[in-house]
N, C-alpha and C. Protein backbone atom coordinates (compact mmCIF):
# COMPACT_ATOMS: atom_id res chain seq x y z
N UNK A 1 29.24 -9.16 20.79
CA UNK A 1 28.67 -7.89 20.41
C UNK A 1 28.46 -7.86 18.90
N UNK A 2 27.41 -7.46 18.56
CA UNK A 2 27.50 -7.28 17.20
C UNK A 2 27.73 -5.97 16.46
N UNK A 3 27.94 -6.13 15.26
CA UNK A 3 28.59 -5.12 14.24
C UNK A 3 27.71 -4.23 14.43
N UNK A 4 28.37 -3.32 14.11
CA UNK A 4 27.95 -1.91 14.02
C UNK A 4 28.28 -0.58 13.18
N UNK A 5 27.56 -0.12 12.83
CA UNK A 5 27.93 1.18 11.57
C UNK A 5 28.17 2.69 12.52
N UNK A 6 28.86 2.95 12.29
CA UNK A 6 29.25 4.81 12.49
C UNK A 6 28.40 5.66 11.47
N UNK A 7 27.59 6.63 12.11
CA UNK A 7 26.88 7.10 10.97
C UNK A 7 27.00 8.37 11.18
N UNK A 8 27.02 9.81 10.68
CA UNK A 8 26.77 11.01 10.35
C UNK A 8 25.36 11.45 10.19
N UNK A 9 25.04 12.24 11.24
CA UNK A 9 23.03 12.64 11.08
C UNK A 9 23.11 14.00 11.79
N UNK A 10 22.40 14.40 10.06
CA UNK A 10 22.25 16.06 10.69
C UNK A 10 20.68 16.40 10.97
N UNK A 11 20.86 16.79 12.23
CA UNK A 11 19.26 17.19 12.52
C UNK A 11 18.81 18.56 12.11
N UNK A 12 18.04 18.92 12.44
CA UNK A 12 17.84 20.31 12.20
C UNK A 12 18.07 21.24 13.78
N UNK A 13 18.12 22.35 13.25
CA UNK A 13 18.83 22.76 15.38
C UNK A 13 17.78 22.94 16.29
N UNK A 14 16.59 22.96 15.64
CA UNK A 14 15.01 22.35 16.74
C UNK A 14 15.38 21.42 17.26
N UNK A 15 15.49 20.44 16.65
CA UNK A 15 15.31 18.70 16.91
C UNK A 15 16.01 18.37 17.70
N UNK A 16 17.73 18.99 17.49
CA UNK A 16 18.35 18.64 18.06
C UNK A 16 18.68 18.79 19.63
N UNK A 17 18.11 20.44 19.47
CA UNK A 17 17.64 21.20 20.98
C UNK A 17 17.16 20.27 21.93
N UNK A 18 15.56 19.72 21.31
CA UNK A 18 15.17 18.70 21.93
C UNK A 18 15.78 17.20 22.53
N UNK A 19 16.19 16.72 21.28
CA UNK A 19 16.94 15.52 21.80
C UNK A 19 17.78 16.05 22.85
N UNK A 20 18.64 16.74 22.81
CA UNK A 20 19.63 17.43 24.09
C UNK A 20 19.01 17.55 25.36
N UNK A 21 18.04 18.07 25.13
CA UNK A 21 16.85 18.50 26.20
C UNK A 21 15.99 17.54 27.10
N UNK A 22 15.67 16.22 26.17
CA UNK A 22 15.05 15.28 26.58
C UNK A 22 15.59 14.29 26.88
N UNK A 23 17.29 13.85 26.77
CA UNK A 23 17.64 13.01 26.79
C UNK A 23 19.41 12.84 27.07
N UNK A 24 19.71 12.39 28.14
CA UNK A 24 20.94 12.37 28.67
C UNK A 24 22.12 11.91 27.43
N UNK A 25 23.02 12.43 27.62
CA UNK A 25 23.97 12.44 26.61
C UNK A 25 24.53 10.87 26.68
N UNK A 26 24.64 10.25 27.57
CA UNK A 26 24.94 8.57 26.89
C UNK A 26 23.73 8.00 26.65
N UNK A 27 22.63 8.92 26.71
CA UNK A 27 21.84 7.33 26.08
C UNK A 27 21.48 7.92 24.86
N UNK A 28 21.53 8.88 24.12
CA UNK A 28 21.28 9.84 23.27
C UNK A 28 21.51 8.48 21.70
N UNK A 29 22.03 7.94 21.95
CA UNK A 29 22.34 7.62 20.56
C UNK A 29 21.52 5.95 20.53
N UNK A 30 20.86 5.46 22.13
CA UNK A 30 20.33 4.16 21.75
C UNK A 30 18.91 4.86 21.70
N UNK A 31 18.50 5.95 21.98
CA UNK A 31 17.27 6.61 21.75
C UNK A 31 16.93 6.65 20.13
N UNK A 32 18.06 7.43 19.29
CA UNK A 32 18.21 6.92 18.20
C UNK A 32 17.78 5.82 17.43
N UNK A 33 18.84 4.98 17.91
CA UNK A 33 18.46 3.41 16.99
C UNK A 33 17.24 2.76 17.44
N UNK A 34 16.28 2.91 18.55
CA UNK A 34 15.22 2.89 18.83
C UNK A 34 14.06 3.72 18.37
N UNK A 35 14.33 4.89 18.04
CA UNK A 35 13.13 5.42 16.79
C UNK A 35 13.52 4.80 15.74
N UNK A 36 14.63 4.51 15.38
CA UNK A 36 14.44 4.20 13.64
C UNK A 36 14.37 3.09 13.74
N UNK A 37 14.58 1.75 14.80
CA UNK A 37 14.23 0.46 14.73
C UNK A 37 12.60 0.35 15.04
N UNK A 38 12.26 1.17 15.67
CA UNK A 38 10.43 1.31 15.40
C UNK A 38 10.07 1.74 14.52
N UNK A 39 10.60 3.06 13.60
CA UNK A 39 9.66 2.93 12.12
C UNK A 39 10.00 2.02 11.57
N UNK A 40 11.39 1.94 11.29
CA UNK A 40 11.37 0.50 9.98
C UNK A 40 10.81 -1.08 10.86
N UNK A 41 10.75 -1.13 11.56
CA UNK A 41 9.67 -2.21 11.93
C UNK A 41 8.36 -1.97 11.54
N UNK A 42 7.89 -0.92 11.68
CA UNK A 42 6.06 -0.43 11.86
C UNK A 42 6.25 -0.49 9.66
N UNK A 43 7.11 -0.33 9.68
CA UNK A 43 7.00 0.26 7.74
C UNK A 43 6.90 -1.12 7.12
N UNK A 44 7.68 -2.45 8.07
CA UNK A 44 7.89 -3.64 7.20
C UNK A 44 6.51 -4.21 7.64
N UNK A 45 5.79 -4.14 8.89
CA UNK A 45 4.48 -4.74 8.86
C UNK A 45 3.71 -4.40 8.28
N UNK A 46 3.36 -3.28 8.42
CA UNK A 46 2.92 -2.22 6.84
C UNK A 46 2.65 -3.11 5.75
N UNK A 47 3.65 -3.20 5.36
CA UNK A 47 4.40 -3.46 4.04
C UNK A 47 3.45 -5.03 3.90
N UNK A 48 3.91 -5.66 5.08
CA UNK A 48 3.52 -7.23 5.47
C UNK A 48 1.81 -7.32 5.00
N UNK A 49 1.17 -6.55 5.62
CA UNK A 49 -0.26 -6.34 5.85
C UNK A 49 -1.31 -6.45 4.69
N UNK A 50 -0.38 -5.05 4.20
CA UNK A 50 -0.73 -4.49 2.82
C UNK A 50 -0.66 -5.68 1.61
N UNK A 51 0.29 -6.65 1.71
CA UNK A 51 0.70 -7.44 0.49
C UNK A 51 -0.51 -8.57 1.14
N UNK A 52 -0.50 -9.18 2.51
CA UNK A 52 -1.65 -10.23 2.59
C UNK A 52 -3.08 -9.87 2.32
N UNK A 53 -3.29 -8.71 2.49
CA UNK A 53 -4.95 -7.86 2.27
C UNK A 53 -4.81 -7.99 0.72
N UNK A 54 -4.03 -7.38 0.20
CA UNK A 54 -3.71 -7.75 -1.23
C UNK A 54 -3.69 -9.18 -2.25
N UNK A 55 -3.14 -10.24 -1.54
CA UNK A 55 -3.44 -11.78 -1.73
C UNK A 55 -5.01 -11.99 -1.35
N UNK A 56 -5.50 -12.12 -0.48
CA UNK A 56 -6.64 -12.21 0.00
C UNK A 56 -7.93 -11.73 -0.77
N UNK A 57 -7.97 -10.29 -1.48
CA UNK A 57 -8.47 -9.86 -2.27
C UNK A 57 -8.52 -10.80 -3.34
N UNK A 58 -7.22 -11.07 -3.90
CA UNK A 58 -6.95 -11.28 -5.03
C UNK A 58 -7.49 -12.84 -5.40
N UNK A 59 -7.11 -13.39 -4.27
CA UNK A 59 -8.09 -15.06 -4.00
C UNK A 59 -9.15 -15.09 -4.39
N UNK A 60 -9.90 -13.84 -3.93
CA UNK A 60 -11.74 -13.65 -3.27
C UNK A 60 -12.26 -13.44 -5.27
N UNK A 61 -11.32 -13.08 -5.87
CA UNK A 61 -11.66 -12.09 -7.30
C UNK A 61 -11.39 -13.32 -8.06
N UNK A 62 -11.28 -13.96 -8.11
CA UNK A 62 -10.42 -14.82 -9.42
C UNK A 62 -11.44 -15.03 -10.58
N UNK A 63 -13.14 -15.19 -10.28
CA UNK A 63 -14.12 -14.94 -11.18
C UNK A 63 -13.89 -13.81 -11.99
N UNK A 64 -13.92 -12.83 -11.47
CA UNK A 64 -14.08 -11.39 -11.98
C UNK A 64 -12.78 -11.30 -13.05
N UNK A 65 -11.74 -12.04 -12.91
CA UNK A 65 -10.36 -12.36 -14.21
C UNK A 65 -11.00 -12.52 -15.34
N UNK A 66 -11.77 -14.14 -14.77
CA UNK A 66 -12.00 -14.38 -16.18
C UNK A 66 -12.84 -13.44 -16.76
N UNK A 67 -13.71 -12.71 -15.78
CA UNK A 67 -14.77 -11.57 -16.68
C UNK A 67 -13.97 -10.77 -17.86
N UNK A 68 -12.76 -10.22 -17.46
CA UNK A 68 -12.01 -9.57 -17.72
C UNK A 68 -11.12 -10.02 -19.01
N UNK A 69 -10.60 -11.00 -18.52
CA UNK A 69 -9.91 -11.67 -19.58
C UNK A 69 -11.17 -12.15 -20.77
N UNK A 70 -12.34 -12.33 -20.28
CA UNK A 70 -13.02 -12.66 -21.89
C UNK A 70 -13.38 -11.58 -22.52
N UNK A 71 -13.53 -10.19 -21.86
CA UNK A 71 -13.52 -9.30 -22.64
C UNK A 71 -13.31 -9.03 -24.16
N UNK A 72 -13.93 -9.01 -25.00
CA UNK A 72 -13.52 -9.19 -26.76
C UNK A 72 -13.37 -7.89 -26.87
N UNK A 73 -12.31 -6.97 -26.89
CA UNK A 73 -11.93 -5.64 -27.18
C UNK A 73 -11.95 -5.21 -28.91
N UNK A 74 -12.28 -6.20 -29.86
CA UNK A 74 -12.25 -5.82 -30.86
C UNK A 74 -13.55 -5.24 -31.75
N UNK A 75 -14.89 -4.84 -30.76
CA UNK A 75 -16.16 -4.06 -31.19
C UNK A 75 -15.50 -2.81 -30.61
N UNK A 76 -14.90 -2.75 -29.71
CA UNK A 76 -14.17 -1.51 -29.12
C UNK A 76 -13.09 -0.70 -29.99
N UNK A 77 -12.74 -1.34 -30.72
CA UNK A 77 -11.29 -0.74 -31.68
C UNK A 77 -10.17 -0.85 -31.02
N UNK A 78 -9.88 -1.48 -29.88
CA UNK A 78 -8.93 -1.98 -29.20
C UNK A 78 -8.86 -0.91 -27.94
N UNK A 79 -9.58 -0.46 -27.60
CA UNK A 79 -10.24 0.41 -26.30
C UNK A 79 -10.82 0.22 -25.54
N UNK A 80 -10.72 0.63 -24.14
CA UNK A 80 -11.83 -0.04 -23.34
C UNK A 80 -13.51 0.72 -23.56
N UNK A 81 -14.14 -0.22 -23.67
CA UNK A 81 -15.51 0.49 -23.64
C UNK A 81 -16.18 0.11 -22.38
N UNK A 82 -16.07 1.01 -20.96
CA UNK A 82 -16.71 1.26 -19.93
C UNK A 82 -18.17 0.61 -20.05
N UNK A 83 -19.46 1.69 -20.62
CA UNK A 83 -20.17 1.38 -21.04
C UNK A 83 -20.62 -0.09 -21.12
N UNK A 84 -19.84 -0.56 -22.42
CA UNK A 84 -20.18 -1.69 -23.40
C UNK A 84 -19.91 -2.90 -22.04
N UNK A 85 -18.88 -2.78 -21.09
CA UNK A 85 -18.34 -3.71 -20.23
C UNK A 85 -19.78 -3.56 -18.76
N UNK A 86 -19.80 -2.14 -18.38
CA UNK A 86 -20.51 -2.53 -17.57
C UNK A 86 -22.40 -3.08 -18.17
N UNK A 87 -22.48 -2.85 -19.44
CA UNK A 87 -23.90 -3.66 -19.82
C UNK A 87 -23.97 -5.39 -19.81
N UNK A 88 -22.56 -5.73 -20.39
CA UNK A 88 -21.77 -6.84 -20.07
C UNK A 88 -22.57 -7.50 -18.41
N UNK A 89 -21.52 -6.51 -17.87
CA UNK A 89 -21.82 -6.81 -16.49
C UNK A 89 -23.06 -7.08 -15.96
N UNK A 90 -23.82 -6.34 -16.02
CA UNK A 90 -25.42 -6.01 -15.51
C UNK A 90 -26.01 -7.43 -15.93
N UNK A 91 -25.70 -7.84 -17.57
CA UNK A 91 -26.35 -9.36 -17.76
C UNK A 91 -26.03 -10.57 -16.58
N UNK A 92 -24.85 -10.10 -16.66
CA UNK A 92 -24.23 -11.66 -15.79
C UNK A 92 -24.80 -11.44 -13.87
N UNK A 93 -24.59 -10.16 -13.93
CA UNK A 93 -24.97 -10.18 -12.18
C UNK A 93 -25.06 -8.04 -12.16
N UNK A 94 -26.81 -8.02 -11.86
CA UNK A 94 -26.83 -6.34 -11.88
C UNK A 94 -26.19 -5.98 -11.10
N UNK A 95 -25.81 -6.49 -9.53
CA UNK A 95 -24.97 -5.99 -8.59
C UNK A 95 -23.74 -5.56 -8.61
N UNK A 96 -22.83 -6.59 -9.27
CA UNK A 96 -21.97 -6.19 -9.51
C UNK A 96 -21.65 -4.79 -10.72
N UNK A 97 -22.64 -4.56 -11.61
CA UNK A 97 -22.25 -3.42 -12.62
C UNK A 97 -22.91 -2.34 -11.44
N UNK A 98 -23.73 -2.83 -10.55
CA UNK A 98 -24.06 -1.38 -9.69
C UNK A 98 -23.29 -0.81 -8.65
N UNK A 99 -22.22 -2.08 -8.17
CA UNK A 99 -21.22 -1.25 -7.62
C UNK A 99 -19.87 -0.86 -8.62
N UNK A 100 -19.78 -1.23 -9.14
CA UNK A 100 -18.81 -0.55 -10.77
C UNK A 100 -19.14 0.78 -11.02
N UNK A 101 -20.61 0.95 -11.14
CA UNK A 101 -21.24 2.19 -11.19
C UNK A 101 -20.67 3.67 -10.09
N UNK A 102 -20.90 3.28 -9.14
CA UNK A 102 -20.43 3.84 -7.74
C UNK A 102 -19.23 3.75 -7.59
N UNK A 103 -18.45 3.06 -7.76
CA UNK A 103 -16.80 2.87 -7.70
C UNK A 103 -16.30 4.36 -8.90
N UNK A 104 -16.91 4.18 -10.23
CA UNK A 104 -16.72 5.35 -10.96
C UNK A 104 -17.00 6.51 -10.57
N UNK A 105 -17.78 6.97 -9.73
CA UNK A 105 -19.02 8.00 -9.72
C UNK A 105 -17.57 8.95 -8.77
């Protein structure tokens, strides 16, 4: 058998009505660890999803760094100049400053 924690959980006296209501008093507490072992499962794939969509992106972009990183911020006064970046842009590829455009808007 494995370990196990004793825990203290206050519901609110709706909730609890319900659980009482919906659910026989010995199984009341694996009903429990079965909602919260389904959100924190559903939260860590989540979590999982979110970070590979995130890599994946980040693969697809690696041009657009260097755009970024050559940026010379010093006609700017050490500011970003929107503007000055998306005219930038428009030279190298209009598409891309036209969805920049729309991304702002």
């Amino acid at each position: 058998m494995k370990p196990s924690y004793q825990m203290t959980l206050r519901l609110p006296h709706d909730v609890a009505q319900r659980l009482a209501a919906s659910t026989p008093s010995r199984k009341r507490n694996q009903f429990v660890v079965d909602v919260v072992r389904h959100a924190l499962d559903r939260e860590s794939r989540e979590l999982e999803e979110a970070a590979q969509r995130l890599s994946l992106l980040e693969q697809s972009k690696t041009e657009d760094d260097a755009d970024w990183l050559a940026l010379d911020d010093a006609l700017a006064g050490g500011e970003f100049d929107e503007q000055r970046f998306l005219q930038e842009r428009k030279a190298k590829d209009p598409q891309s400053a036209k969805a920049a455009r729309e991304q702002a808007a």
